[in-house]
C-alpha atoms as a PDB file:
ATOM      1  CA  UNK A   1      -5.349  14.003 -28.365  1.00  0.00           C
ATOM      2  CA  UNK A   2      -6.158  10.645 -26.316  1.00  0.00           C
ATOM      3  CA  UNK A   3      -8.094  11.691 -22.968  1.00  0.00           C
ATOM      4  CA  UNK A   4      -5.373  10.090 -20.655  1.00  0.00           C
ATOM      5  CA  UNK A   5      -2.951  12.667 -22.812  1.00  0.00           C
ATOM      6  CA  UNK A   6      -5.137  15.313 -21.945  1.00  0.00           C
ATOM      7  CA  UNK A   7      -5.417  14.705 -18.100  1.00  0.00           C
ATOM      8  CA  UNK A   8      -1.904  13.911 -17.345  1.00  0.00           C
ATOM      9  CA  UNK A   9      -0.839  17.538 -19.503  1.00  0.00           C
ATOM     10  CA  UNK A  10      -3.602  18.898 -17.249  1.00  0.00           C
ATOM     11  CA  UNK A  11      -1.800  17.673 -13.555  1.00  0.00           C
ATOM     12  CA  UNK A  12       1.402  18.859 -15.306  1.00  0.00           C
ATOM     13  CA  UNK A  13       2.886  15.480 -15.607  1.00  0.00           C
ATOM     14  CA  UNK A  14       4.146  16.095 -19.229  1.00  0.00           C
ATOM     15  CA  UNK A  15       4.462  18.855 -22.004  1.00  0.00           C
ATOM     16  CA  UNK A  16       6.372  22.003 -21.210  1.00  0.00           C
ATOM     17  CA  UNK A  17       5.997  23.899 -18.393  1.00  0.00           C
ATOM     18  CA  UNK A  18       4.539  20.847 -16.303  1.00  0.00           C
ATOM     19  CA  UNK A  19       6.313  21.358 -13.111  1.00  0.00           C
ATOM     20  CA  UNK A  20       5.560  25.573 -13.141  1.00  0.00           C
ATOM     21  CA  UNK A  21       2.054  24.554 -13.807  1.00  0.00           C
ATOM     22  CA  UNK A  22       2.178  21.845 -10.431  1.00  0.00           C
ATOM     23  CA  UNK A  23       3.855  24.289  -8.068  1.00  0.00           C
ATOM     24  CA  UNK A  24       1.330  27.292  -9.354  1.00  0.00           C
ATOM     25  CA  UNK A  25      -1.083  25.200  -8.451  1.00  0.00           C
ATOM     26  CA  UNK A  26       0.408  24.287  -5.080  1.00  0.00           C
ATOM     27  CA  UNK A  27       1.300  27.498  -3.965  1.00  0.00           C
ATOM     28  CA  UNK A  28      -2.343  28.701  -4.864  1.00  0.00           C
ATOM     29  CA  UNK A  29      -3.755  25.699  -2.592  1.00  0.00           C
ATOM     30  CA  UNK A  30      -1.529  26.722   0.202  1.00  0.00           C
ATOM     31  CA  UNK A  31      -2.523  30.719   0.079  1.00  0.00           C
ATOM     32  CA  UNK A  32      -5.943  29.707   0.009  1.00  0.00           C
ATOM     33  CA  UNK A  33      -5.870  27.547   2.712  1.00  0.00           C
ATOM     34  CA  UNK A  34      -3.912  29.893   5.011  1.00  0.00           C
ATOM     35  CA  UNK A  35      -6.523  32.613   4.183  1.00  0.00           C
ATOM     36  CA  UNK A  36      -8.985  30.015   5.335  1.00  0.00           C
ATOM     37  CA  UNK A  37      -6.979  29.157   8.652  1.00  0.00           C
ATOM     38  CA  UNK A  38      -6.982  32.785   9.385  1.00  0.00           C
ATOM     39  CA  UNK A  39     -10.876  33.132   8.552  1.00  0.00           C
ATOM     40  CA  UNK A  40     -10.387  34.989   5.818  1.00  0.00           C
ATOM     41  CA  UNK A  41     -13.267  33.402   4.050  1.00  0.00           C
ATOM     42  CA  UNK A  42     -16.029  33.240   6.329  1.00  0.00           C
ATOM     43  CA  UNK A  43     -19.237  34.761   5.890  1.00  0.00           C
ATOM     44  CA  UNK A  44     -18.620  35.147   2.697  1.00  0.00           C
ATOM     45  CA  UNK A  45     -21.650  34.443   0.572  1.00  0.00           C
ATOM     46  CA  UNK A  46     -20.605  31.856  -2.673  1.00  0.00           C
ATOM     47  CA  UNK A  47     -19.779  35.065  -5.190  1.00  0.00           C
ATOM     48  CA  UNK A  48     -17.887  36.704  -2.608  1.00  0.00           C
ATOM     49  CA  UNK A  49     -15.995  33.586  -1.728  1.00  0.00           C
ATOM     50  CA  UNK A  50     -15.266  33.105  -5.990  1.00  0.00           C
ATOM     51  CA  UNK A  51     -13.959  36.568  -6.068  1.00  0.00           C
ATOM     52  CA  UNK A  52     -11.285  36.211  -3.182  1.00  0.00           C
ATOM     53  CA  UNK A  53     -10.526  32.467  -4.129  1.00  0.00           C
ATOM     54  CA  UNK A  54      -9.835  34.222  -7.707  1.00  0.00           C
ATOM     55  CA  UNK A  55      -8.256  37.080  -6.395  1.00  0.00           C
ATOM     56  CA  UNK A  56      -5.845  34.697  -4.265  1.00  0.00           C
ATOM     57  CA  UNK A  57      -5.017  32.916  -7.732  1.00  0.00           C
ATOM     58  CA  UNK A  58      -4.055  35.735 -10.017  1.00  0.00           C
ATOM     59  CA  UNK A  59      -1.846  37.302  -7.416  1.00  0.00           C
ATOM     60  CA  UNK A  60      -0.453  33.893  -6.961  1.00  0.00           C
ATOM     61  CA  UNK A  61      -0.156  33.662 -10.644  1.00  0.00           C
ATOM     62  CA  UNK A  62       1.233  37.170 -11.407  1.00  0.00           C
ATOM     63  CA  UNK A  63       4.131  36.440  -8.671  1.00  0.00           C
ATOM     64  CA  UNK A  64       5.142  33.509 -10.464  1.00  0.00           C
ATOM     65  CA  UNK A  65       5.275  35.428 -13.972  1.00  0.00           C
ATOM     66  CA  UNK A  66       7.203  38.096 -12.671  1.00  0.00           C
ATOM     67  CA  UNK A  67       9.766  35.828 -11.015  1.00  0.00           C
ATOM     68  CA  UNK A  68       9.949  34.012 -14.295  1.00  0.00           C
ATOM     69  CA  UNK A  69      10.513  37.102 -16.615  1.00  0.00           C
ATOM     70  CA  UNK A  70      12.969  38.482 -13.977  1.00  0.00           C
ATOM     71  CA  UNK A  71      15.337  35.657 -13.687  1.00  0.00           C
ATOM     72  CA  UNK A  72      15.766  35.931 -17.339  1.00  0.00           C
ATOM     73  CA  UNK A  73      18.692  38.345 -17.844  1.00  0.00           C
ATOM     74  CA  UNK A  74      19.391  38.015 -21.306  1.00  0.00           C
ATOM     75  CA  UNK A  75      18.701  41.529 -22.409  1.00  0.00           C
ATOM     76  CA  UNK A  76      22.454  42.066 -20.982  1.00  0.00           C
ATOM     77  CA  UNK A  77      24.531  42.843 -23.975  1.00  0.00           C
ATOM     78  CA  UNK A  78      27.424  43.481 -21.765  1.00  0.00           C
ATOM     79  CA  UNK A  79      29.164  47.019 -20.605  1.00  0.00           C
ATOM     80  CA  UNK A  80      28.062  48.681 -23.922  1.00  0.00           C
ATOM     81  CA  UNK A  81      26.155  48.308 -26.733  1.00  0.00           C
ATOM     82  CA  UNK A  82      25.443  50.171 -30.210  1.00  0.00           C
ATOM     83  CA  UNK A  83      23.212  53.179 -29.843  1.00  0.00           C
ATOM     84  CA  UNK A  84      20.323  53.654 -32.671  1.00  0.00           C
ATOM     85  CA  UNK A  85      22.035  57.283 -32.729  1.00  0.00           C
ATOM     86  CA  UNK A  86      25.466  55.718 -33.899  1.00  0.00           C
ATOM     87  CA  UNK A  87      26.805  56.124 -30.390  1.00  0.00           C
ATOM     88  CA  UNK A  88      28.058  53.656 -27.908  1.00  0.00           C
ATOM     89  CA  UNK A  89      25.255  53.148 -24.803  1.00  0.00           C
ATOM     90  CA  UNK A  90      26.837  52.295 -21.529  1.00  0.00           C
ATOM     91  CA  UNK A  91      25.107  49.652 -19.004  1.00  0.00           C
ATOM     92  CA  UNK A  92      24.355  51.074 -15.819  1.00  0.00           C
ATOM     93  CA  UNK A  93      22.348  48.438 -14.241  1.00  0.00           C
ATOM     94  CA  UNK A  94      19.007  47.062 -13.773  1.00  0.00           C
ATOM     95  CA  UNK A  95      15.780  49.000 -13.292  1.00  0.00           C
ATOM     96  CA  UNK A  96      12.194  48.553 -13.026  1.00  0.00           C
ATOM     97  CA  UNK A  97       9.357  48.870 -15.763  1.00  0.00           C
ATOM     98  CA  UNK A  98       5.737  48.217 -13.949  1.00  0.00           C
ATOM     99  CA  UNK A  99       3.031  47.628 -16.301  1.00  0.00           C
ATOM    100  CA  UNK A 100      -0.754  45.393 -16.531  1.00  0.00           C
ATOM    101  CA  UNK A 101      -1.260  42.628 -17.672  1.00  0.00           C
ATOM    102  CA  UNK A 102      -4.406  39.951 -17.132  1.00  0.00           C
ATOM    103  CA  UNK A 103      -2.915  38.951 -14.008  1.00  0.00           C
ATOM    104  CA  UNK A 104      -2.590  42.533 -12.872  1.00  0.00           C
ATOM    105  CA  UNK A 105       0.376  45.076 -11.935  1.00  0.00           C
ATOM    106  CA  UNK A 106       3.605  43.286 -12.241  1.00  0.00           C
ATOM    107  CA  UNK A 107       7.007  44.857 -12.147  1.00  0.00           C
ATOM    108  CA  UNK A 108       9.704  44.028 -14.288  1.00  0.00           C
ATOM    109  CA  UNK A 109      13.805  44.264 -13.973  1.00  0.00           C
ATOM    110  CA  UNK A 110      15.650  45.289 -17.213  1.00  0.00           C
ATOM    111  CA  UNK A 111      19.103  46.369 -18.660  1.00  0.00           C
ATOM    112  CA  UNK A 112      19.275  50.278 -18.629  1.00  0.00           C
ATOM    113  CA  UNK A 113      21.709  51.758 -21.204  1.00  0.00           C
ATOM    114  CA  UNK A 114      22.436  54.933 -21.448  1.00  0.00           C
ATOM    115  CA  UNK A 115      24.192  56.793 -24.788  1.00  0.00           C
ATOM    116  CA  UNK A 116      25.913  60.293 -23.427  1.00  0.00           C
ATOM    117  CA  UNK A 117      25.622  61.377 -26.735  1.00  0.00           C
ATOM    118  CA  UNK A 118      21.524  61.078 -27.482  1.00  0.00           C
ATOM    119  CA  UNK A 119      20.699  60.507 -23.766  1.00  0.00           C
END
């Protein structure tokens, strides 16, 4: 890859996901420097100050991942669905699964089903 190629994938001018990678970036900028309006950073020795700055950016970042895998709703089959058991599983709305990942605890929205006959 041609270093120009490289820089402009890096400020999220092309490839996919450019603009999510420009307004991660952006929002992380702007928490940071609200925490530094406030004075959240000072007297903080250079470690400390690396561990909130990265702090700041993977709760940034895990925000952003969890409103991207909950706007995707396409594990809605509809009102019902087959059930593994040979039954017929009804939809009865969205709940939440919360799990870790890198970024830390994030909380996801899925389709619930339920089968009255294997529950």
């Amino acid at each position: 890859m041609v270093r120009g190629e490289t820089e402009r994938k890096r400020a999220g001018r092309t490839g996919k996901g450019g603009g999510l990678e420009q307004a991660l970036e952006a929002e992380t900028q702007s928490e940071l420097s609200r925490l530094l309006e406030a004075g959240g950073l000072q007297g903080l020795d250079f470690e400390a100050l690396e561990h909130q700055c990265r702090e700041v950016a993977l709760k940034t970042a895990a925000a952003f991942v969890e409103a991207r895998l909950n706007a995707d709703h396409s594990d809605h089959d509809g009102a019902t669905r087959a059930c593994a058991c040979g039954g017929v599983a009804h939809y009865r709305g969205r709940r939440e699964k919360r799990f870790t990942s890198i970024l830390g605890r994030l909380r996801l929205n899925r389709a619930y089903y339920h089968c009255p006959d294997c529950g």
